[in-house]
C-alpha atoms as a PDB file:
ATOM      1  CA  UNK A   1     -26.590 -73.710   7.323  1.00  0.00           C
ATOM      2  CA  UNK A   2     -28.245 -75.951   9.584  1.00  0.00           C
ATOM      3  CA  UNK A   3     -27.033 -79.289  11.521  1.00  0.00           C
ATOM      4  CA  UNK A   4     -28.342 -82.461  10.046  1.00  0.00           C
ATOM      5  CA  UNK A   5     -29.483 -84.776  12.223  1.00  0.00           C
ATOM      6  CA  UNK A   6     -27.741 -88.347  11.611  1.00  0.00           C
ATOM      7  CA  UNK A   7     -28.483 -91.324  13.762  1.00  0.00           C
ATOM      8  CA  UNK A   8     -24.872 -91.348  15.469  1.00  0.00           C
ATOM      9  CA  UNK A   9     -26.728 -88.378  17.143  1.00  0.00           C
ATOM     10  CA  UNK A  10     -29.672 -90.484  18.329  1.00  0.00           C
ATOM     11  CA  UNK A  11     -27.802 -93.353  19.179  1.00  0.00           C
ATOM     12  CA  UNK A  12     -27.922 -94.810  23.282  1.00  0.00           C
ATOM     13  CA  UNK A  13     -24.439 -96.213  25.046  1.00  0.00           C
ATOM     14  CA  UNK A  14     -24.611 -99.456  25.508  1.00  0.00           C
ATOM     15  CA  UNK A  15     -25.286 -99.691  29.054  1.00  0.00           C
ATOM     16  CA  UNK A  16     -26.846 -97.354  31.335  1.00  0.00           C
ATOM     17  CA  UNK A  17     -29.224 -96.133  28.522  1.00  0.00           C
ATOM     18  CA  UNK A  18     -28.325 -92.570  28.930  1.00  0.00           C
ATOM     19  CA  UNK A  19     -25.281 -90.590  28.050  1.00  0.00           C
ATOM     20  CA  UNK A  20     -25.722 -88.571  31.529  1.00  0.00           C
ATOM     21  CA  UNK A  21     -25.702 -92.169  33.462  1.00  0.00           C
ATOM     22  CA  UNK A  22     -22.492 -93.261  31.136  1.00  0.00           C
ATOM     23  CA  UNK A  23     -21.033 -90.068  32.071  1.00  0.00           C
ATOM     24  CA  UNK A  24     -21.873 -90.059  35.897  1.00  0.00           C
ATOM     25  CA  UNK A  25     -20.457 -93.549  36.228  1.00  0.00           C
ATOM     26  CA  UNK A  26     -17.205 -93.060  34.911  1.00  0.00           C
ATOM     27  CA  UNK A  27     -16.801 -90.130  37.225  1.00  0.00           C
ATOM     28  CA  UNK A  28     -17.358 -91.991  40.264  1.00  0.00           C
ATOM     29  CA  UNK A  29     -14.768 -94.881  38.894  1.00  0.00           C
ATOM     30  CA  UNK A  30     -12.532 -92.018  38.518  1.00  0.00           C
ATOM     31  CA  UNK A  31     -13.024 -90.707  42.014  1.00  0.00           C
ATOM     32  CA  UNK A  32     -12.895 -94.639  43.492  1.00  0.00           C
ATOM     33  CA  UNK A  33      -9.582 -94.948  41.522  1.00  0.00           C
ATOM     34  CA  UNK A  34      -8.103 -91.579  42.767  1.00  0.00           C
ATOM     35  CA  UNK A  35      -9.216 -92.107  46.553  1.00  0.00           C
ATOM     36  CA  UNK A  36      -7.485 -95.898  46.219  1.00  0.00           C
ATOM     37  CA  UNK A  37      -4.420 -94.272  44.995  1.00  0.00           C
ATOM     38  CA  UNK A  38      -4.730 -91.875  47.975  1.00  0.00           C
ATOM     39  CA  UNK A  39      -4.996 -94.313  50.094  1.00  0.00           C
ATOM     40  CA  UNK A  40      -2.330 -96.523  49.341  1.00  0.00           C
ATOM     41  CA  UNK A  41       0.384 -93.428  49.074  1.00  0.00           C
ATOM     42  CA  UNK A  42      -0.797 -92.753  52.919  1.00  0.00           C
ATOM     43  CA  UNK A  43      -0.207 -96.450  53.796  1.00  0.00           C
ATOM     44  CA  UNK A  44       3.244 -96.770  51.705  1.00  0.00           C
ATOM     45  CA  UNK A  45       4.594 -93.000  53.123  1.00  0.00           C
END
């Protein structure tokens, strides 16, 4: 059976314009947040 194609398919994030760019900037928060964390364990040891 084939997929139907509805328009939650088609639809752009609301920033960035691009799923990829949506996607690519929540990594890097993730990797700012984890590196902060880092950091302050180091400085609190």
């Amino acid at each position: 059976m084939p997929k139907s194609s509805t328009s939650a398919d088609k639809e752009n994030p609301p920033i960035l314009k691009t799923w990829n760019r949506l996607y690519w900037l929540i990594l890097a928060i993730h990797a700012v947040i984890i590196t902060l964390f880092y950091l302050f364990t180091e400085f609190y040891k």
